[in-house]
N, C-alpha and C. Protein backbone atom coordinates (compact mmCIF):
# COMPACT_ATOMS: atom_id res chain seq x y z
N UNK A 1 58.81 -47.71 146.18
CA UNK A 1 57.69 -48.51 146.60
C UNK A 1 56.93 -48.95 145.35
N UNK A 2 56.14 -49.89 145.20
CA UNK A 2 55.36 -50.56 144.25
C UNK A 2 53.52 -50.36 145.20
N UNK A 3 53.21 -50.85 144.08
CA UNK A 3 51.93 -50.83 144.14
C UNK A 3 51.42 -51.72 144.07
N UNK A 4 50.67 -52.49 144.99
CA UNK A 4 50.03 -53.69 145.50
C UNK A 4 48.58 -53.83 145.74
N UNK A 5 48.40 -54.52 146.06
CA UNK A 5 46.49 -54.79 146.52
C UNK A 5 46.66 -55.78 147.46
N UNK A 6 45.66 -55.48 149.10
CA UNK A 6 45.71 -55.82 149.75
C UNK A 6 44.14 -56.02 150.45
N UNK A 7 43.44 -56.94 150.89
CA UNK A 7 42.50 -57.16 151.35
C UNK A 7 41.71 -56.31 150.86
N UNK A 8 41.29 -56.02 149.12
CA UNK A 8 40.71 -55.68 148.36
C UNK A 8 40.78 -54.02 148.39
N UNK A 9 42.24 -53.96 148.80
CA UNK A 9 42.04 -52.27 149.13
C UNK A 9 43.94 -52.00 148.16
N UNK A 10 43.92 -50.69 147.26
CA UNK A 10 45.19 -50.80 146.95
C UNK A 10 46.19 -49.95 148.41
N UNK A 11 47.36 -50.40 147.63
CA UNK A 11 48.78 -50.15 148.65
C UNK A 11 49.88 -50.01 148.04
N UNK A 12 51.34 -49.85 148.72
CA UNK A 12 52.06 -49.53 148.50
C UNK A 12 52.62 -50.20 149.78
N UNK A 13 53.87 -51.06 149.16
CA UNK A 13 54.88 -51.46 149.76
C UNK A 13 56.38 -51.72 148.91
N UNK A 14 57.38 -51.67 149.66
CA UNK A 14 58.81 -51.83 149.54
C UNK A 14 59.23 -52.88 150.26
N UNK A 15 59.94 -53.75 149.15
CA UNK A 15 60.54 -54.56 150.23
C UNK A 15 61.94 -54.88 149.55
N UNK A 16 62.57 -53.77 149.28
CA UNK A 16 63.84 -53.55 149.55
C UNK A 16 64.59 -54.46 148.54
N UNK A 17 63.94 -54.55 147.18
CA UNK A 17 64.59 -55.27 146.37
C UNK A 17 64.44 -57.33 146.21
N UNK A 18 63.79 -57.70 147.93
CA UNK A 18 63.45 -58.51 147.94
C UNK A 18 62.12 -58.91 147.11
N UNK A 19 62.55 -60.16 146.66
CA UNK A 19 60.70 -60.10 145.84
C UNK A 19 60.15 -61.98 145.68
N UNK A 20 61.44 -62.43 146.23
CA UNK A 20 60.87 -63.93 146.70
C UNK A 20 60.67 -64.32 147.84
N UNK A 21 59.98 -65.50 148.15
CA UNK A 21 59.01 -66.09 149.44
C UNK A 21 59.96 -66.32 150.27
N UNK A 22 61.35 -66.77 150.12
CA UNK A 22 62.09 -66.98 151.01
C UNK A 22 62.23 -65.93 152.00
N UNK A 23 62.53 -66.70 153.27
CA UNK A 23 63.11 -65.73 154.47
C UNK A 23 63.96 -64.79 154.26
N UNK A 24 63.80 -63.25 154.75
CA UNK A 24 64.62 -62.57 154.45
C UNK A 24 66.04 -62.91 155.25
N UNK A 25 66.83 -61.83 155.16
CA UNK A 25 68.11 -62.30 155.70
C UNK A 25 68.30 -61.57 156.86
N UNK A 26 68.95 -61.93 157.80
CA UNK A 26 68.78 -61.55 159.22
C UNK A 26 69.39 -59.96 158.80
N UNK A 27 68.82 -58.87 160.09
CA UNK A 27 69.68 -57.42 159.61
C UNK A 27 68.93 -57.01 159.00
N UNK A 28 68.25 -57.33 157.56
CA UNK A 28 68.05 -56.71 156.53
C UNK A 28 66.38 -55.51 157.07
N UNK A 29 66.94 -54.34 156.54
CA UNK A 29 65.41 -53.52 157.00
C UNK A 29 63.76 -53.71 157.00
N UNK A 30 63.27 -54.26 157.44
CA UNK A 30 62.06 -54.52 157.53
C UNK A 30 61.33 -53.90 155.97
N UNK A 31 59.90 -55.08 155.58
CA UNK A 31 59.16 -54.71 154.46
C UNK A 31 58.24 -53.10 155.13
N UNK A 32 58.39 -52.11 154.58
CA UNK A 32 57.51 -50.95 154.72
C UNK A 32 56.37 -51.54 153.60
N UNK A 33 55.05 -51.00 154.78
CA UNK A 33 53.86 -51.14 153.57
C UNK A 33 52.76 -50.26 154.31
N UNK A 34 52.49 -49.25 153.36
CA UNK A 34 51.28 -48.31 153.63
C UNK A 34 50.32 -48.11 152.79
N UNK A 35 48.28 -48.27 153.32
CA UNK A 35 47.44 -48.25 152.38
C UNK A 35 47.32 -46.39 151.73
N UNK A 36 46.83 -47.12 150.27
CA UNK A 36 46.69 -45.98 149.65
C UNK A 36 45.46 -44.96 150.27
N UNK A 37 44.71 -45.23 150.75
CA UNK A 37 43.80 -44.56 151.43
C UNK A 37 44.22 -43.89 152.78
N UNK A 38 45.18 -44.20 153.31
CA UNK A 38 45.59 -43.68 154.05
C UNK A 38 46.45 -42.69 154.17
N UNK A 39 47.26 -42.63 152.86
CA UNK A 39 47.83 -41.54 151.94
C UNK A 39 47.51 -40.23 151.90
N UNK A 40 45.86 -40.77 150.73
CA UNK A 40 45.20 -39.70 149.86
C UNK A 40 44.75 -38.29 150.49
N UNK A 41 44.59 -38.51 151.71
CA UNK A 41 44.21 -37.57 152.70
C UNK A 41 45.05 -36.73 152.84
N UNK A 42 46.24 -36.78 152.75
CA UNK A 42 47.08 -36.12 153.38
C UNK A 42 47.81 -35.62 152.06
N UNK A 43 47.53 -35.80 150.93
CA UNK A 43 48.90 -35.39 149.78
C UNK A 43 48.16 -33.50 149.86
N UNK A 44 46.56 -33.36 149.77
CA UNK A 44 46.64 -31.89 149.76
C UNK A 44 47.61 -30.95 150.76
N UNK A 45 47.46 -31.75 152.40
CA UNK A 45 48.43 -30.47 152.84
C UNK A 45 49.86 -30.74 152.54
N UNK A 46 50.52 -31.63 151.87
CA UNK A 46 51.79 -31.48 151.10
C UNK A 46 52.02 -30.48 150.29
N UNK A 47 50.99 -30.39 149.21
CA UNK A 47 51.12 -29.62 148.22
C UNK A 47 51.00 -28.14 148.25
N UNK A 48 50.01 -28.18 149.62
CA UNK A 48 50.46 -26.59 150.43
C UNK A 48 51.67 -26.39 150.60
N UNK A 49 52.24 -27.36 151.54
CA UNK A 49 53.61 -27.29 151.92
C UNK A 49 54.53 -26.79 150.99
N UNK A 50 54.45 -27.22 149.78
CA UNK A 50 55.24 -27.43 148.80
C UNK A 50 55.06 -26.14 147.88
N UNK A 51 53.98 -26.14 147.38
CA UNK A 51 53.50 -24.76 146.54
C UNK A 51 53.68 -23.17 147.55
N UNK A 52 53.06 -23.27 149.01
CA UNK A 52 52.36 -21.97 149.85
C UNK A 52 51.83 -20.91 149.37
N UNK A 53 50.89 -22.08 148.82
CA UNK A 53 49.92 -20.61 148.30
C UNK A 53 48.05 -22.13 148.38
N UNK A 54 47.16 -21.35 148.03
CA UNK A 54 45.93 -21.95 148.04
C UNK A 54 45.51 -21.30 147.02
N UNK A 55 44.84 -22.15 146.26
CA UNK A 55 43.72 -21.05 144.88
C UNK A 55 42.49 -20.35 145.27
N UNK A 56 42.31 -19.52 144.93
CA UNK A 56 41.35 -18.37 145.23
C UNK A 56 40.54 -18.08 143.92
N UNK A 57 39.07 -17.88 144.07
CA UNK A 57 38.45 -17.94 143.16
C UNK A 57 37.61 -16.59 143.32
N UNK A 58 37.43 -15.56 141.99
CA UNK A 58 36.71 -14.27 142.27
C UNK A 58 37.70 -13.73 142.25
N UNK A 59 36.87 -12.67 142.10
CA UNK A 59 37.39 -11.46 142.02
C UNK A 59 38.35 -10.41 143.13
N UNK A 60 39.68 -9.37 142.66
CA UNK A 60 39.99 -9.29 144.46
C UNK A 60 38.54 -8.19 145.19
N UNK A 61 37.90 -8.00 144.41
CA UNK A 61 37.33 -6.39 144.93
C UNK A 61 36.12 -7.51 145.77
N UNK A 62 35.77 -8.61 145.58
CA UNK A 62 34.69 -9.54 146.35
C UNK A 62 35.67 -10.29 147.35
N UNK A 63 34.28 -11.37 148.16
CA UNK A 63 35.18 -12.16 149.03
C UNK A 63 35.27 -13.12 148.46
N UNK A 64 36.61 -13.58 148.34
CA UNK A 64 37.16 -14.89 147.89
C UNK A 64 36.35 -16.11 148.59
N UNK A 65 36.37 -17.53 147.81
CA UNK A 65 36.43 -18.69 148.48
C UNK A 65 37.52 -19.25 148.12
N UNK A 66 37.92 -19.46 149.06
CA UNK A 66 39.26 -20.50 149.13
C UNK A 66 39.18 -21.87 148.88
N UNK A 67 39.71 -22.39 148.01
CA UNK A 67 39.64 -23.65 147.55
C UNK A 67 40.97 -24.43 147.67
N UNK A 68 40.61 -25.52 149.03
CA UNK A 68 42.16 -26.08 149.05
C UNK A 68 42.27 -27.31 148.03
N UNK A 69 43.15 -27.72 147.60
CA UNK A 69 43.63 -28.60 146.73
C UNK A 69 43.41 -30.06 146.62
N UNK A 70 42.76 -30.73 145.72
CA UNK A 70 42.71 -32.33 146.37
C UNK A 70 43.69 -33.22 145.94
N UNK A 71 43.48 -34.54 146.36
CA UNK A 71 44.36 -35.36 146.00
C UNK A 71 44.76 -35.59 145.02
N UNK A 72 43.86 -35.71 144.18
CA UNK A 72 44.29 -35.62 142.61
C UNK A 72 45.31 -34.56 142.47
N UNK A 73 44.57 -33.17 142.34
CA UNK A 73 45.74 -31.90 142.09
C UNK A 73 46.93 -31.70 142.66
N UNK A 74 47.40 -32.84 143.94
CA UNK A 74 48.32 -33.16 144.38
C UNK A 74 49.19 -33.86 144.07
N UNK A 75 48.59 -34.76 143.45
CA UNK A 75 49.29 -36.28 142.59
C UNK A 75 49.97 -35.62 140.91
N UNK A 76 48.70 -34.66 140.55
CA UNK A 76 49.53 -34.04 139.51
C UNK A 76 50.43 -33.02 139.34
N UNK A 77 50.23 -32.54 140.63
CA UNK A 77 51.77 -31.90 140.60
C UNK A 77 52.91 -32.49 140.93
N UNK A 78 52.61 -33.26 141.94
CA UNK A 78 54.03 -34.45 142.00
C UNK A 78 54.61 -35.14 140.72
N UNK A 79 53.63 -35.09 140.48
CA UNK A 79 53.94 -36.18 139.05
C UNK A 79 54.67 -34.98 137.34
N UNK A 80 53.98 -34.08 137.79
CA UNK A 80 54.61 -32.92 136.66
C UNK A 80 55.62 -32.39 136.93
N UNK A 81 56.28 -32.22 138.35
CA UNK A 81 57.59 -31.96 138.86
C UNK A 81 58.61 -32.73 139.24
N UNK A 82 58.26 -34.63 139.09
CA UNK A 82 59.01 -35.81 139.06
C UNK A 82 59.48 -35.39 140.58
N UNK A 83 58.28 -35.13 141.67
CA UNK A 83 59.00 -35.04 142.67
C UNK A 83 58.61 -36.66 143.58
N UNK A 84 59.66 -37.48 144.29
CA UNK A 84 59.77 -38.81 144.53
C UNK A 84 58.92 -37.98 145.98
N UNK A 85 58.52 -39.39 146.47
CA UNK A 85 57.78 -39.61 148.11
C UNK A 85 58.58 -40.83 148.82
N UNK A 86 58.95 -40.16 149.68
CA UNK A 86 59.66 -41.53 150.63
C UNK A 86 59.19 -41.76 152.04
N UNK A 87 58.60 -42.95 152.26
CA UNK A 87 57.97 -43.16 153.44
C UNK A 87 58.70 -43.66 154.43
N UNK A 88 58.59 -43.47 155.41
CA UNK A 88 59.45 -44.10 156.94
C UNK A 88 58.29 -44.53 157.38
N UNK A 89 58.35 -45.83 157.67
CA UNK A 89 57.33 -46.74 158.34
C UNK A 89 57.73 -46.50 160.31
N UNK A 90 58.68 -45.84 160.36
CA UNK A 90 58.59 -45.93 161.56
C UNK A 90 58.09 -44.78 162.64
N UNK A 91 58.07 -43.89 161.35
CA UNK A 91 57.85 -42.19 162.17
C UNK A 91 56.91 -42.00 161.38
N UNK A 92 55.70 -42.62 160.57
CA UNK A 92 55.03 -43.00 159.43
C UNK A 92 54.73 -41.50 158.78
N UNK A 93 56.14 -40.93 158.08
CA UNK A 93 56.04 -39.79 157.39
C UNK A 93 56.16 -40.31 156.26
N UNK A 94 55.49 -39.25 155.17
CA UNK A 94 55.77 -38.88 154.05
C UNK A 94 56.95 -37.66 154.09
N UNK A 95 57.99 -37.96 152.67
CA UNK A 95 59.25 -36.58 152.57
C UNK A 95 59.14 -36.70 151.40
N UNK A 96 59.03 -35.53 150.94
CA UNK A 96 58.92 -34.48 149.58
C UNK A 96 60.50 -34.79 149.20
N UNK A 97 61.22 -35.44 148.36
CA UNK A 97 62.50 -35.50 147.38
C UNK A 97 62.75 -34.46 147.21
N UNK A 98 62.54 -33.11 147.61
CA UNK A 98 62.89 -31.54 147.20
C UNK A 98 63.88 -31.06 148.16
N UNK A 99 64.51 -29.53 148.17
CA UNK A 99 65.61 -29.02 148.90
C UNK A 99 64.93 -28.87 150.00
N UNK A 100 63.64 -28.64 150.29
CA UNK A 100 62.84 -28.34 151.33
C UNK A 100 62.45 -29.67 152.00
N UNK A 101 62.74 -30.28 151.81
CA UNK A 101 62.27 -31.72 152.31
C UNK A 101 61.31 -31.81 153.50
N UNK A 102 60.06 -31.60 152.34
CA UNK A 102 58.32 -30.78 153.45
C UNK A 102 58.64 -32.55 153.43
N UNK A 103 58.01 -32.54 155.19
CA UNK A 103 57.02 -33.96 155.50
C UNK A 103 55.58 -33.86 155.97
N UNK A 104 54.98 -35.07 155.84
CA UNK A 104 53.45 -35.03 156.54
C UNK A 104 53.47 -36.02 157.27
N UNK A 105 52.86 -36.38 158.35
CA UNK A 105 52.68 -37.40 159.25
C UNK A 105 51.44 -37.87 158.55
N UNK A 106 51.60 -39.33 158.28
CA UNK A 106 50.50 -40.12 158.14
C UNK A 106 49.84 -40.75 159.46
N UNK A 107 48.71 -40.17 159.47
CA UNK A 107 47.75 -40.80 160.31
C UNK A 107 47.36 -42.25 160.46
């Protein structure tokens, strides 16, 4: 997928190698396109998925606060483990490129 801008909001779409105005060709798989905001929400419980664990702050002999992960700290672990994201526009998941192939349903 590439990275686009769309009604002043960024995105992400694929269109399958196509990249001129002409009509596509009959058959050929539909353009997938999903906003980035609609994403960002969802990469922390990936990275649960993916890591299973949450960071914990303190000491063990106190009570912890649990601190779940944000998007950012999500993006950089994807990005430090070269792990790919592949979207299905039709079951509008995200899939983790890993042996575990964690998904998230995008909302």
């Amino acid at each position: 997928m590439e990275s686009h801008w769309t009604h002043h909001r960024p995105g992400y779409r694929c269109r399958h190698g196509h990249t001129s105005a002409t009509r596509p060709e009959p058959g050929r798989t539909p353009n997938a396109y999903v906003r980035e905001d609609h994403v960002l929400p969802h990469l922390p419980a990936l990275l649960l998925r993916l890591t299973g664990h949450v960071e914990s702050h303190g000491p063990a002999s106190v009570s912890r606060e649990w601190a779940l992960p944000t998007p950012t700290q999500a993006i950089s672990y994807l990005r430090s483990q070269e792990i790919p994201l592949t979207y299905d526009p039709a079951t509008r998941t995200l899939t983790a490129d890993t042996p575990q192939t964690e998904r998230i349903t995008i909302s």
